[in-house]
Structures are given as structure tokens and as C-alpha cells.
Protein backbone atom coordinates (compact mmCIF):
# COMPACT_ATOMS: atom_id res chain seq x y z
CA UNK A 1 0.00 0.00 0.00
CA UNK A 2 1.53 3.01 -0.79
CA UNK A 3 0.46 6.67 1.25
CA UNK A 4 -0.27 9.21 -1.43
CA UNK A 5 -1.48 12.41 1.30
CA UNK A 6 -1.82 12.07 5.03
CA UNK A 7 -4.00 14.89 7.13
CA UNK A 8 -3.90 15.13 11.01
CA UNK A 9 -5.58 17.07 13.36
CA UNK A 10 -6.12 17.60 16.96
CA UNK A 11 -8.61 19.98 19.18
CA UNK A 12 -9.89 20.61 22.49
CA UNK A 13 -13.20 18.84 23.89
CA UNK A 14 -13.83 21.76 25.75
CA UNK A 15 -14.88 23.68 22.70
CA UNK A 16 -17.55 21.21 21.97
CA UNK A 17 -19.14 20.96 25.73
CA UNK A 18 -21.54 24.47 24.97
CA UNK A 19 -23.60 22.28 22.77
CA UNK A 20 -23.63 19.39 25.10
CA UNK A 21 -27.49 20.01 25.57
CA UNK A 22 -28.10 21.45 22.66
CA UNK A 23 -28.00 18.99 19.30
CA UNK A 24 -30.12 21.98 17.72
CA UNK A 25 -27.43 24.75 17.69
CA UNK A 26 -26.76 26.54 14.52
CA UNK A 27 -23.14 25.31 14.26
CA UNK A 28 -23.87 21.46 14.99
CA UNK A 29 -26.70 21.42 12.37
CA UNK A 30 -24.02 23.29 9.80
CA UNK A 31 -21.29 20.75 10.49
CA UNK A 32 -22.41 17.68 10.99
CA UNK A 33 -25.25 15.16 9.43
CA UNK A 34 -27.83 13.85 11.10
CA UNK A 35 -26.21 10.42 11.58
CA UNK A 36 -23.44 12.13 12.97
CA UNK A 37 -25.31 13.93 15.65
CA UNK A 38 -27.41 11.03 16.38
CA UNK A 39 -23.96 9.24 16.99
CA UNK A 40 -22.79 11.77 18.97
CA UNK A 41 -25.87 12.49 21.11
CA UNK A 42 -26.12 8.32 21.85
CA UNK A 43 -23.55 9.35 24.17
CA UNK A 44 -23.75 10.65 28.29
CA UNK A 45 -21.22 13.35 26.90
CA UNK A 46 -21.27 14.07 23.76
CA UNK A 47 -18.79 16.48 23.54
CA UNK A 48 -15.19 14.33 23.05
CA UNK A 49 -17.31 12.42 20.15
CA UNK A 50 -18.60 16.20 18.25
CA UNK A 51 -14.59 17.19 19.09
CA UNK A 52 -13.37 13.21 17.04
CA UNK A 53 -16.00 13.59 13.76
CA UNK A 54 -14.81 17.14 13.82
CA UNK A 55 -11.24 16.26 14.01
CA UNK A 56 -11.80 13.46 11.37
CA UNK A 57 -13.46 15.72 8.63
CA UNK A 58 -10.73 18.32 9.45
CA UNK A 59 -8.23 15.83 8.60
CA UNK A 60 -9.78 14.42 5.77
CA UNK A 61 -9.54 17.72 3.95
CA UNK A 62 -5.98 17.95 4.76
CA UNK A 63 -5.36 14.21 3.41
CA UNK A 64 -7.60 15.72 0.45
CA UNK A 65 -4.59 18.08 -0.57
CA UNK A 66 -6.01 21.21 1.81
CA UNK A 67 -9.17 21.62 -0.76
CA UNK A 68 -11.86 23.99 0.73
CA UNK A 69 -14.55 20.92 1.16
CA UNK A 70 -17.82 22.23 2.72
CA UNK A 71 -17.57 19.68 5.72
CA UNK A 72 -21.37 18.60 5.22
CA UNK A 73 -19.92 17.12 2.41
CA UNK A 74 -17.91 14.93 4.70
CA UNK A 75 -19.42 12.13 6.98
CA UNK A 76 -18.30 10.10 8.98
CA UNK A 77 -20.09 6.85 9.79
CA UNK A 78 -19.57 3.72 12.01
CA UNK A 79 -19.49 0.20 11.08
CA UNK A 80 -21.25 -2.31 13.40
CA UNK A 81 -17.84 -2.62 15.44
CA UNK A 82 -17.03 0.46 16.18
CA UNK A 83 -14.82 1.44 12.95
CA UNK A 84 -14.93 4.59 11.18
CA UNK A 85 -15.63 4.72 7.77
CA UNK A 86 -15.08 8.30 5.63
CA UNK A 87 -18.07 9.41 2.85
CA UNK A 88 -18.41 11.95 0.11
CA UNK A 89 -21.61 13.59 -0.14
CA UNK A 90 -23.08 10.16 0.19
CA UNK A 91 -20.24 8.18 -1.07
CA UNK A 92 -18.02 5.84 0.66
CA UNK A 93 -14.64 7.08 0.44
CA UNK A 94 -12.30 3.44 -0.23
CA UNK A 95 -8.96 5.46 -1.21
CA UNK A 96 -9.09 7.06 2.00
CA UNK A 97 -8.59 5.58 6.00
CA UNK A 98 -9.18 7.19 9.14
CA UNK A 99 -8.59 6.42 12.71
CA UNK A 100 -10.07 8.79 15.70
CA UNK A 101 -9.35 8.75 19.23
CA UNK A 102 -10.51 11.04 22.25
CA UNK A 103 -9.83 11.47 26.02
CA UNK A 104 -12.15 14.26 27.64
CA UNK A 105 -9.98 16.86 26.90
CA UNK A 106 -8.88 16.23 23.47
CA UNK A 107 -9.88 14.85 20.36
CA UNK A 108 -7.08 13.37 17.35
CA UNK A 109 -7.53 12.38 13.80
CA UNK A 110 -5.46 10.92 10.99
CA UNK A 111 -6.52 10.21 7.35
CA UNK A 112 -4.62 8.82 4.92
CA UNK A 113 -5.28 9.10 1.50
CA UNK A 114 -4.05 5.46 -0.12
């Protein structure tokens, strides 16, 4: 397998935690899909998982060659275990990987464009 682009990127939890409550705000209905926020909000604390998907579609862009993709255009789904798995305005991504972690306080993500 060779790497062709690789994005990365990290941020803060913390920034997420105002819309703990609050799956309605402006911002989380710009950025994310529905799936995503019904992923997210599945959760006690939803905050480190808004903070991953964020990270993820961040990264993606970068591992997309820095193009200025409209991150609704980017989702980020879950297989049955657990794994995420990167679409394209509806479109699985297979030239493309991803990996997400999170503590409570920050959230990392790498994609690699293969």
C-alpha cells in the first residue's frame, strides 16, 4: 500500500461541551449530518465524540490536498464494530482511511489518503 497524502488534526473537547445540551445549535446542524449527531448524542457526553468527527473531517480535507470541502460534504459513519468509515456527499470514500481517538480533553484524527 503506498500513502499518497496524510491529514492530522487535533482539538480541544472543551470547545464542543456548549452544545452538550443542545444537538439543535446553529453550528452542529451546519457541520455535521444527522447520523453524525445522532452518533454523537447516543452518548452521556457528547462532547469528546462532536470534538473526534470534527477532528476526522478536518483531517480528511488535509489528506484531500487542503481543498476547501464544505464539511457537510464529509461524513463520517460507524461500522457495526465500532470502525470509522469516511463518505463523500453520500459516497463511501475506499482510497481514504481514518482512525479517531478522544480522552475528555482532546480529540485526534489521521486520514490517509491510499
Amino acid at each position: 500500500m503506498c500513502v499518497k497524502e496524510i491529514g492530522i488534526d487535533i482539538i480541544e473537547s472543551e470547545r464542543f461541551r456548549r452544545f452538550k445540551d443542545d444537538r439543535n445549535h446553529p453550528f452542529i446542524k451546519k457541520n455535521f449530518s444527522l447520523g453524525e449527531i445522532k452518533y454523537c448524542f447516543g452518548f452521556r457526553d457528547p462532547s469528546p465524540h462532536l470534538a473526534g468527527i470534527f477532528a476526522a473531517k478536518e483531517a480528511v480535507c488535509k489528506a484531500l490536498g487542503g481543498l476547501k470541502i464544505y464539511l457537510p460534504n464529509i461524513e463520517i459513519r460507524h461500522s457495526r464494530e465500532g470502525a470509522p468509515k469516511i463518505y463523500r456527499k453520500r459516497k463511501k470514500l475506499t482510497c481514504m482511511l481514518i482512525s479517531i481517538t478522544h480522552t475528555q480533553s482532546v480529540a485526534l484524527a489521521v486520514a490517509v489518503k491510499i
